[in-house]
PDB file of N, CA and C in Angstrom:
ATOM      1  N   UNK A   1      47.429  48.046 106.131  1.00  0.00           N
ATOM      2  CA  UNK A   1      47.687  46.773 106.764  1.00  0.00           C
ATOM      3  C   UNK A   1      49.121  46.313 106.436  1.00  0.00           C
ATOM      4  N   UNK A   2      49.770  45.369 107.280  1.00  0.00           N
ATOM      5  CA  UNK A   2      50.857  45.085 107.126  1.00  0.00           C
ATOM      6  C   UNK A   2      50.775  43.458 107.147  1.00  0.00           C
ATOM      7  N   UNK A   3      51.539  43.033 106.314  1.00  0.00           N
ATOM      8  CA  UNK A   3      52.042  41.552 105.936  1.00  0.00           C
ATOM      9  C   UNK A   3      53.362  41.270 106.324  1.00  0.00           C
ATOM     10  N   UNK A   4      53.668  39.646 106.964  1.00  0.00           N
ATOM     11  CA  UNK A   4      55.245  39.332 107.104  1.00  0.00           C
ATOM     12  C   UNK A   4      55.624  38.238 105.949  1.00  0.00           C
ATOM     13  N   UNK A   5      56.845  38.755 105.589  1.00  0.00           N
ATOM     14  CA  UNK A   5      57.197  38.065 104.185  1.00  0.00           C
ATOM     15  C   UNK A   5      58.368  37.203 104.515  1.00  0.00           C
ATOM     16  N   UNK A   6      58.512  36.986 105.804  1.00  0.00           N
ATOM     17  CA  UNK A   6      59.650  36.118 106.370  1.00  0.00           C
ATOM     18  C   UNK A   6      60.788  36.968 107.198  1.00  0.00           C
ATOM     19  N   UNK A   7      60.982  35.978 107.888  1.00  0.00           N
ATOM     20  CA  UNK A   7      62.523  36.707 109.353  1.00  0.00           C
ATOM     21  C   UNK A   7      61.391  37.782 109.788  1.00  0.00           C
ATOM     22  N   UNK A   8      61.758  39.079 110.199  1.00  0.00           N
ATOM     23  CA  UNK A   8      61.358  39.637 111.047  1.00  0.00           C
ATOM     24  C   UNK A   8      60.863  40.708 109.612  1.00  0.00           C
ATOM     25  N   UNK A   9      60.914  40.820 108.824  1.00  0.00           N
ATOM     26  CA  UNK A   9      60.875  41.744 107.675  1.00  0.00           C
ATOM     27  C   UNK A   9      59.032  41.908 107.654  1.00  0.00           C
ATOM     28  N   UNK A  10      58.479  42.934 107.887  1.00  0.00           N
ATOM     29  CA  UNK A  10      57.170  43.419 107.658  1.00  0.00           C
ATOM     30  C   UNK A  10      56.995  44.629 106.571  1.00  0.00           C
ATOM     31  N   UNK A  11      56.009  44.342 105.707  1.00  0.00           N
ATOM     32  CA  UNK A  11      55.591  45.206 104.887  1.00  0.00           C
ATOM     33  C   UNK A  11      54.421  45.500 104.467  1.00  0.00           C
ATOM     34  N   UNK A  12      53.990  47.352 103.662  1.00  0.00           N
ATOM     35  CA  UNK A  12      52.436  47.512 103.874  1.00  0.00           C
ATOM     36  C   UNK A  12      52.191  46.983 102.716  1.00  0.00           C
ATOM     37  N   UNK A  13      51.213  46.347 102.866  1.00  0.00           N
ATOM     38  CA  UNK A  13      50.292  45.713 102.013  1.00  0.00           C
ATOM     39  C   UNK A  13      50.640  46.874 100.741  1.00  0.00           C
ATOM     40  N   UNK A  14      49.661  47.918 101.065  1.00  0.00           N
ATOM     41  CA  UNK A  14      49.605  48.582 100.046  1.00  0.00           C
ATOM     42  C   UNK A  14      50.581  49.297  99.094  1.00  0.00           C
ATOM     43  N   UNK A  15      51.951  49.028  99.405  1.00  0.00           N
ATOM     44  CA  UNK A  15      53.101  49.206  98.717  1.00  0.00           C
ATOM     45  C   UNK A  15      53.647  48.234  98.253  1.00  0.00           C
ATOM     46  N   UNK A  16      53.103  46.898  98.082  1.00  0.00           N
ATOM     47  CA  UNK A  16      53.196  45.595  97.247  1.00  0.00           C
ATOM     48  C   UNK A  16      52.920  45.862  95.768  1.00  0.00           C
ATOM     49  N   UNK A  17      54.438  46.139  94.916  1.00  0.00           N
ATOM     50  CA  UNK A  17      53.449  46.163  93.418  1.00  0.00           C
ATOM     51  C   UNK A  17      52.978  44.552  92.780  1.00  0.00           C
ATOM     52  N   UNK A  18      53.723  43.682  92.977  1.00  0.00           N
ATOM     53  CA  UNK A  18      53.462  42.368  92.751  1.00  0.00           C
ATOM     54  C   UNK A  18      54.509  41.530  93.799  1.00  0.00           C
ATOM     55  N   UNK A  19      53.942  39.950  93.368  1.00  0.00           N
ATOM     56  CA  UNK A  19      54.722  38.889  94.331  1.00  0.00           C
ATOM     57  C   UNK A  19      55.091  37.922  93.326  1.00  0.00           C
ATOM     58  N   UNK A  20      55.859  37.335  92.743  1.00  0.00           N
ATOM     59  CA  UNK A  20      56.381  36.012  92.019  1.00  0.00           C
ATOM     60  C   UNK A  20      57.332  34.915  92.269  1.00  0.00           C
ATOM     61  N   UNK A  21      57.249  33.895  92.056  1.00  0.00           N
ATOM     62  CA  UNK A  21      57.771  32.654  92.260  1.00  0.00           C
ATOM     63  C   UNK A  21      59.093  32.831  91.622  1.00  0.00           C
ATOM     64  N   UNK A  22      60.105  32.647  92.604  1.00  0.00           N
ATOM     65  CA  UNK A  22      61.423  32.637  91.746  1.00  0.00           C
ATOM     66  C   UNK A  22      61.617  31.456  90.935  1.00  0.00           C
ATOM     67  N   UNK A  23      61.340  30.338  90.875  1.00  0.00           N
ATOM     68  CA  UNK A  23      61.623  29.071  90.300  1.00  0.00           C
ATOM     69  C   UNK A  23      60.569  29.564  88.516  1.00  0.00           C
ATOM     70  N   UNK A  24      59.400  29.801  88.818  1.00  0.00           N
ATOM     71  CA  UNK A  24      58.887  30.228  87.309  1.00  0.00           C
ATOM     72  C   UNK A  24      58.932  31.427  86.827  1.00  0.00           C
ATOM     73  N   UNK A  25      59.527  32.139  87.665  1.00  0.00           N
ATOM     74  CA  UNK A  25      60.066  33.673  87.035  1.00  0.00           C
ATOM     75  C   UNK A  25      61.385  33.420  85.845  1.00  0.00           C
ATOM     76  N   UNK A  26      62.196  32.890  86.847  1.00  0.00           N
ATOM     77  CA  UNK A  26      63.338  33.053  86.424  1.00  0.00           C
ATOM     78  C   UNK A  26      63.910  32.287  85.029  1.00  0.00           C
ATOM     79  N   UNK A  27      62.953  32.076  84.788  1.00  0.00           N
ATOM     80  CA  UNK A  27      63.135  31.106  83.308  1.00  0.00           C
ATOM     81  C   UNK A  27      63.081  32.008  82.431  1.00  0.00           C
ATOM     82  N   UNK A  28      62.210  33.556  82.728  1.00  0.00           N
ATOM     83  CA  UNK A  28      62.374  34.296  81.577  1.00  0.00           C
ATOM     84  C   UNK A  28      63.820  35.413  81.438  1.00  0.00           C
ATOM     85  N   UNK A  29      64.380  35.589  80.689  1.00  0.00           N
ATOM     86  CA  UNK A  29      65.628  36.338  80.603  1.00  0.00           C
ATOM     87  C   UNK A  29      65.014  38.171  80.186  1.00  0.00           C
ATOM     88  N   UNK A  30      63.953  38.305  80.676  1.00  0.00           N
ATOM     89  CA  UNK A  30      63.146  39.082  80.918  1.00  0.00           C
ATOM     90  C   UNK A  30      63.448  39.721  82.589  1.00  0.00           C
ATOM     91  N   UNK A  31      62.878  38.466  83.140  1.00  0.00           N
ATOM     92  CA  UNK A  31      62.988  37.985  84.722  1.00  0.00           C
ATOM     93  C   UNK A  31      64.073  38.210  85.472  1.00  0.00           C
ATOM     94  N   UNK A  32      65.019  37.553  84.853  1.00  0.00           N
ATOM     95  CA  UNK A  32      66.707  38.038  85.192  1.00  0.00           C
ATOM     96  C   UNK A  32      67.538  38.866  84.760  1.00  0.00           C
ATOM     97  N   UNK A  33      66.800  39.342  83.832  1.00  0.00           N
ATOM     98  CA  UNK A  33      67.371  40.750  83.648  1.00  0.00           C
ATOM     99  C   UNK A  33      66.982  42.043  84.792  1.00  0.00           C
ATOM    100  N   UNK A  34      66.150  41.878  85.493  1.00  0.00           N
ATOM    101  CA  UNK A  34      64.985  42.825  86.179  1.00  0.00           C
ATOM    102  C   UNK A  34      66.090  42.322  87.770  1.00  0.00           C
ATOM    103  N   UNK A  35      66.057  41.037  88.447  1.00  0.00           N
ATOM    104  CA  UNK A  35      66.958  40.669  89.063  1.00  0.00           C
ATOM    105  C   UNK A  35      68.238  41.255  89.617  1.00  0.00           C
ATOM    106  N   UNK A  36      68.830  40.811  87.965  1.00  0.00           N
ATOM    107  CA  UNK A  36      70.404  41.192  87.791  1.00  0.00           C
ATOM    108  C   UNK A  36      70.554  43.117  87.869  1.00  0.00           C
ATOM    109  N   UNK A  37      69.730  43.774  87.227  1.00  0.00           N
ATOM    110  CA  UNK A  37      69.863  44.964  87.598  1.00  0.00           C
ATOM    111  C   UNK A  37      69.653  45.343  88.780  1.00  0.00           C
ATOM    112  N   UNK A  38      68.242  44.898  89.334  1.00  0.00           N
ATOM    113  CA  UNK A  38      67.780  45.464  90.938  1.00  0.00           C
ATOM    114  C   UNK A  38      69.452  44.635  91.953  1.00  0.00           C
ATOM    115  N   UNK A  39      69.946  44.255  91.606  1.00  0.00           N
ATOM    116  CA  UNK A  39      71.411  43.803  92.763  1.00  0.00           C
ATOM    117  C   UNK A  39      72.481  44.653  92.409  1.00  0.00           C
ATOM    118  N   UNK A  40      72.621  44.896  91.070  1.00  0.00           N
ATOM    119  CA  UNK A  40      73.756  45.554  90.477  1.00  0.00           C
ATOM    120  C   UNK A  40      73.361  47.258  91.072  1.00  0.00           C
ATOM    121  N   UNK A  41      71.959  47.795  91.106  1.00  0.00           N
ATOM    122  CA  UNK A  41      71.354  49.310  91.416  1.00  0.00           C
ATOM    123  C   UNK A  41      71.378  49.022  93.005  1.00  0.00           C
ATOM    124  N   UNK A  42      71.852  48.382  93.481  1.00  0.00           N
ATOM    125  CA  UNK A  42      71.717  47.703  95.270  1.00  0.00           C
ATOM    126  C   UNK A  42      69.748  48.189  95.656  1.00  0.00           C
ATOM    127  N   UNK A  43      69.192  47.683  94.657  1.00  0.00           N
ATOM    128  CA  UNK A  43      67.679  47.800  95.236  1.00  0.00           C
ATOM    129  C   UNK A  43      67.198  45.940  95.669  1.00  0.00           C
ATOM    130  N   UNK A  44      68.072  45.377  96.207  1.00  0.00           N
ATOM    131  CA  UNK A  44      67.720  44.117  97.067  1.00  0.00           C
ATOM    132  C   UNK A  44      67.864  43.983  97.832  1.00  0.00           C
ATOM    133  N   UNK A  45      66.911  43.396  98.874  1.00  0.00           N
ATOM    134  CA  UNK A  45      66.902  43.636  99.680  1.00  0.00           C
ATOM    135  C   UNK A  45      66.638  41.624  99.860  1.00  0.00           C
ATOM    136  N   UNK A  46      67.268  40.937 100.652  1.00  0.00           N
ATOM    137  CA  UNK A  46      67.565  39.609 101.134  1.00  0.00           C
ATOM    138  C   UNK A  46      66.615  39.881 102.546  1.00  0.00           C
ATOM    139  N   UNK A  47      65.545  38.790 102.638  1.00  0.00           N
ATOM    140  CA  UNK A  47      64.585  38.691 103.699  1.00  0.00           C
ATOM    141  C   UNK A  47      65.643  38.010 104.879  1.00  0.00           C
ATOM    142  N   UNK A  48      65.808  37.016 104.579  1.00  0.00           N
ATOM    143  CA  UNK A  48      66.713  35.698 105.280  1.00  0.00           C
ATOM    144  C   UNK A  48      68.284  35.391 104.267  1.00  0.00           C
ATOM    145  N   UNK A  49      69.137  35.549 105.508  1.00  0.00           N
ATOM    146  CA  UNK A  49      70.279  34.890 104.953  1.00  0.00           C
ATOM    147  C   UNK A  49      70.630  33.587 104.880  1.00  0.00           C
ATOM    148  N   UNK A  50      69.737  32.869 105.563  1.00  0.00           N
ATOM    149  CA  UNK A  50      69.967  31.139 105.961  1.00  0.00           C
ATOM    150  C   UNK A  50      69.048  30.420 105.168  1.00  0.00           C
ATOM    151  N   UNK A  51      67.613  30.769 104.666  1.00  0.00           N
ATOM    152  CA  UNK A  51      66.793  30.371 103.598  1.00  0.00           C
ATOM    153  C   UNK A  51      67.190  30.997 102.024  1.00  0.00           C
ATOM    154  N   UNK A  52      66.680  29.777 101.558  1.00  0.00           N
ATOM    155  CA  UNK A  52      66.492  30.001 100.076  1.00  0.00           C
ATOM    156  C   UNK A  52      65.352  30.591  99.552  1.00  0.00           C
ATOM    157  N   UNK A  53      65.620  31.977  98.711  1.00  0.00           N
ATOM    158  CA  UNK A  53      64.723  32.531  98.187  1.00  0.00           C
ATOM    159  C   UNK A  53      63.511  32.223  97.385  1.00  0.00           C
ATOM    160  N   UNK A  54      62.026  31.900  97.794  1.00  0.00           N
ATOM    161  CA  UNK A  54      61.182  31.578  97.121  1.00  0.00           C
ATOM    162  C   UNK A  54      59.983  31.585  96.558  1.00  0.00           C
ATOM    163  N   UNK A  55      60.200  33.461  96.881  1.00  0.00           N
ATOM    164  CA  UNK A  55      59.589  34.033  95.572  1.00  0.00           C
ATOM    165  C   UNK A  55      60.157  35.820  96.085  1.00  0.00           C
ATOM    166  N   UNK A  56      59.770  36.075  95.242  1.00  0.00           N
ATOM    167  CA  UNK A  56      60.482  38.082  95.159  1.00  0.00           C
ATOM    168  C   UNK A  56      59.346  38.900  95.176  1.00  0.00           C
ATOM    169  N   UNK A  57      59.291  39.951  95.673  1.00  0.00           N
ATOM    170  CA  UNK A  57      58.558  40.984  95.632  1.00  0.00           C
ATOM    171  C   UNK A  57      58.677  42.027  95.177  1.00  0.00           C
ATOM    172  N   UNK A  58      58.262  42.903  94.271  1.00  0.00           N
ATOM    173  CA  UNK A  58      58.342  44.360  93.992  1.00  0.00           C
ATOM    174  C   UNK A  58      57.382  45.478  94.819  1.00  0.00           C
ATOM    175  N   UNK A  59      58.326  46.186  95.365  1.00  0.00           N
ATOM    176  CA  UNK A  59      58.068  47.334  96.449  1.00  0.00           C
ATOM    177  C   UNK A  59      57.957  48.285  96.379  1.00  0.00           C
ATOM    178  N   UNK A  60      57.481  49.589  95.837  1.00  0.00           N
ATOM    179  CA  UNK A  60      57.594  50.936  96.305  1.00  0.00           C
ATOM    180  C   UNK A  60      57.496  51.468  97.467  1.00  0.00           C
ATOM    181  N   UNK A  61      58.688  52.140  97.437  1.00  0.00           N
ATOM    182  CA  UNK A  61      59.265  52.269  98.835  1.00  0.00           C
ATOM    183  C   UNK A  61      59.697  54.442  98.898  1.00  0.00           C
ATOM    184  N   UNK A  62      59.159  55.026  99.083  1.00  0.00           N
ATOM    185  CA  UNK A  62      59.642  56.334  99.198  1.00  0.00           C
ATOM    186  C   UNK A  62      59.926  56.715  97.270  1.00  0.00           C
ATOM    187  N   UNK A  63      58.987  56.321  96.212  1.00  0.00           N
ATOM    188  CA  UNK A  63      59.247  56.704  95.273  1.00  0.00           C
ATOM    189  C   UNK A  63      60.196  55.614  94.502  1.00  0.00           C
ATOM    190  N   UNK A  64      60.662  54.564  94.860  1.00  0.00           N
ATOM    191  CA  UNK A  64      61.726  53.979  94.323  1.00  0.00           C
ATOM    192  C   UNK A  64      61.090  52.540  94.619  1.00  0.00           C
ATOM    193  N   UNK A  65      61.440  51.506  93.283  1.00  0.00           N
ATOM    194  CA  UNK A  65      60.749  50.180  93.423  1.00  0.00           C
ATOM    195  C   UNK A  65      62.107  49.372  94.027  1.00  0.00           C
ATOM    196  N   UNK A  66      62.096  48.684  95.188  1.00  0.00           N
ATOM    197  CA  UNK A  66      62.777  47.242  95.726  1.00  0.00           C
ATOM    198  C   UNK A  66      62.610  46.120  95.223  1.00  0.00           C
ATOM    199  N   UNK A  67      63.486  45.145  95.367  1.00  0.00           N
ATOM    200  CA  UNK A  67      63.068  43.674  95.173  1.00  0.00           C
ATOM    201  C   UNK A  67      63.344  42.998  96.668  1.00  0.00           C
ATOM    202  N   UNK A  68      62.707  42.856  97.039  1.00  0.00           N
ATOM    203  CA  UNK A  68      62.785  41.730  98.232  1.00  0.00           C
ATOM    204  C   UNK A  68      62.599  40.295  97.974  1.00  0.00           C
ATOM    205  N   UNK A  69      63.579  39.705  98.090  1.00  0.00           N
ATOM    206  CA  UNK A  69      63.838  38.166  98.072  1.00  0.00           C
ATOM    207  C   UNK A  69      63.751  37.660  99.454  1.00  0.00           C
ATOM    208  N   UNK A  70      62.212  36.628  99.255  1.00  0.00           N
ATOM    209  CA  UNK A  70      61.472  36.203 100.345  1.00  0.00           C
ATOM    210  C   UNK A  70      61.557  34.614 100.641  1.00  0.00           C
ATOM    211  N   UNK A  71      61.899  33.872 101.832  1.00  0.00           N
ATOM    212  CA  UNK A  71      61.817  32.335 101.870  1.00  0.00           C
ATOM    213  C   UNK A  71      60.679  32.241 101.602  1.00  0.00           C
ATOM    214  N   UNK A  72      59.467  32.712 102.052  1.00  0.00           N
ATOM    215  CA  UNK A  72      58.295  32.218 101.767  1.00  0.00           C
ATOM    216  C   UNK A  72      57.690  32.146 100.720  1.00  0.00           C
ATOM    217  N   UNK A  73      57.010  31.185 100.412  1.00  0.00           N
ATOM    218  CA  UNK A  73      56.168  30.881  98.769  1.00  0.00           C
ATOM    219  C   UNK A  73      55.279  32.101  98.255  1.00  0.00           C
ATOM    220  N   UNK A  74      55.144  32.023  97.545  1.00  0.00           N
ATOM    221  CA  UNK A  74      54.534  33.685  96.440  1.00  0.00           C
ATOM    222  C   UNK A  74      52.884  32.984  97.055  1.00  0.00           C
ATOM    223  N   UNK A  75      52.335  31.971  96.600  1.00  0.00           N
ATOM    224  CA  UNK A  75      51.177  31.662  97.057  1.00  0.00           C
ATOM    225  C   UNK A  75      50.660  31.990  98.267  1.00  0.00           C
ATOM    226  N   UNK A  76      52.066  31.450  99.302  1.00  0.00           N
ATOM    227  CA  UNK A  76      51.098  31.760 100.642  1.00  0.00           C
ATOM    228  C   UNK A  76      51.413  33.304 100.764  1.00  0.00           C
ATOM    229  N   UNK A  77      52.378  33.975 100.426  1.00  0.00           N
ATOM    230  CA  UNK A  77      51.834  36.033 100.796  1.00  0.00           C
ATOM    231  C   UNK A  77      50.609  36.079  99.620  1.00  0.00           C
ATOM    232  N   UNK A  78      50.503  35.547  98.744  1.00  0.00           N
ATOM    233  CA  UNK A  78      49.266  36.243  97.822  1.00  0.00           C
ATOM    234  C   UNK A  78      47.959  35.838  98.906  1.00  0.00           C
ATOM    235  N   UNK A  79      48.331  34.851  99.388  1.00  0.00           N
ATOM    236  CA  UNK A  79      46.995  34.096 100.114  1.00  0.00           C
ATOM    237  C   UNK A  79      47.119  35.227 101.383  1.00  0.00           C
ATOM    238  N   UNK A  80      48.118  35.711 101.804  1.00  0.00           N
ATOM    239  CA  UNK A  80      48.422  36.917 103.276  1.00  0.00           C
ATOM    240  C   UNK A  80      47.676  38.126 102.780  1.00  0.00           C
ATOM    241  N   UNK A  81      48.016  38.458 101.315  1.00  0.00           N
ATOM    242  CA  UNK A  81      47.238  39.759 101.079  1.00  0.00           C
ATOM    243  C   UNK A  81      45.876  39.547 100.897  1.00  0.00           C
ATOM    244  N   UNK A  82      45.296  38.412 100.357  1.00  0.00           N
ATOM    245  CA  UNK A  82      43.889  38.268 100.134  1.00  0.00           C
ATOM    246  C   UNK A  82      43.316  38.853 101.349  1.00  0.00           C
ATOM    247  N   UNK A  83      43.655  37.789 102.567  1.00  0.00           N
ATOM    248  CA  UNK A  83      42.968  37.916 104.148  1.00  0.00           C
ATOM    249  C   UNK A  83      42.951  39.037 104.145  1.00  0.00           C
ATOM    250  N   UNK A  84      43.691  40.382 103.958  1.00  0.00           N
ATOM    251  CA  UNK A  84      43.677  41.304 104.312  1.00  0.00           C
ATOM    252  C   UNK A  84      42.817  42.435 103.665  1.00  0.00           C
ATOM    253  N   UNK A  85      42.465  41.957 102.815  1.00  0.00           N
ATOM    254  CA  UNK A  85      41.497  42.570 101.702  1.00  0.00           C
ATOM    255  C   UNK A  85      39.734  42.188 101.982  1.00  0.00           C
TER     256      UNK A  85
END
């Protein structure tokens, strides 16, 4: 099954390793360390250029994990993958 995580960007469900809130992620220097590398390794991937990012995703994608930075709230895709389950 496939989920939309904002703009035109679709992804399979089942290559979702997790979804988190950037606002309570990012408090850990844990969090931004994981961030700051996935931009610096160019594994980011920006949903929307005109929204603010508000929450991130980790992806396996062909063997290799992404971060996708999503406008949409971590709640409502967790609530997208439930339906789909």
């Amino acid at each position: 099954m496939y989920i939309s995580i904002g703009g035109e960007t679709v992804l399979r469900s089942c290559d979702i390793v997790g979804v988190f809130d950037t606002d309570s992620v990012t408090v850990s220097k844990h969090s931004r360390d994981l961030l700051n590398t996935a931009e610096k390794e160019k594994r980011t991937v920006m949903v929307s250029m005109t929204e603010l990012p508000r929450s991130f995703l980790l992806v396996r994608e062909q063997g290799e994990i992404k971060l996708y930075l999503s406008p949409v709230a971590a709640g409502t895709l967790i609530g997208r993958i439930k339906k789909l389950k």
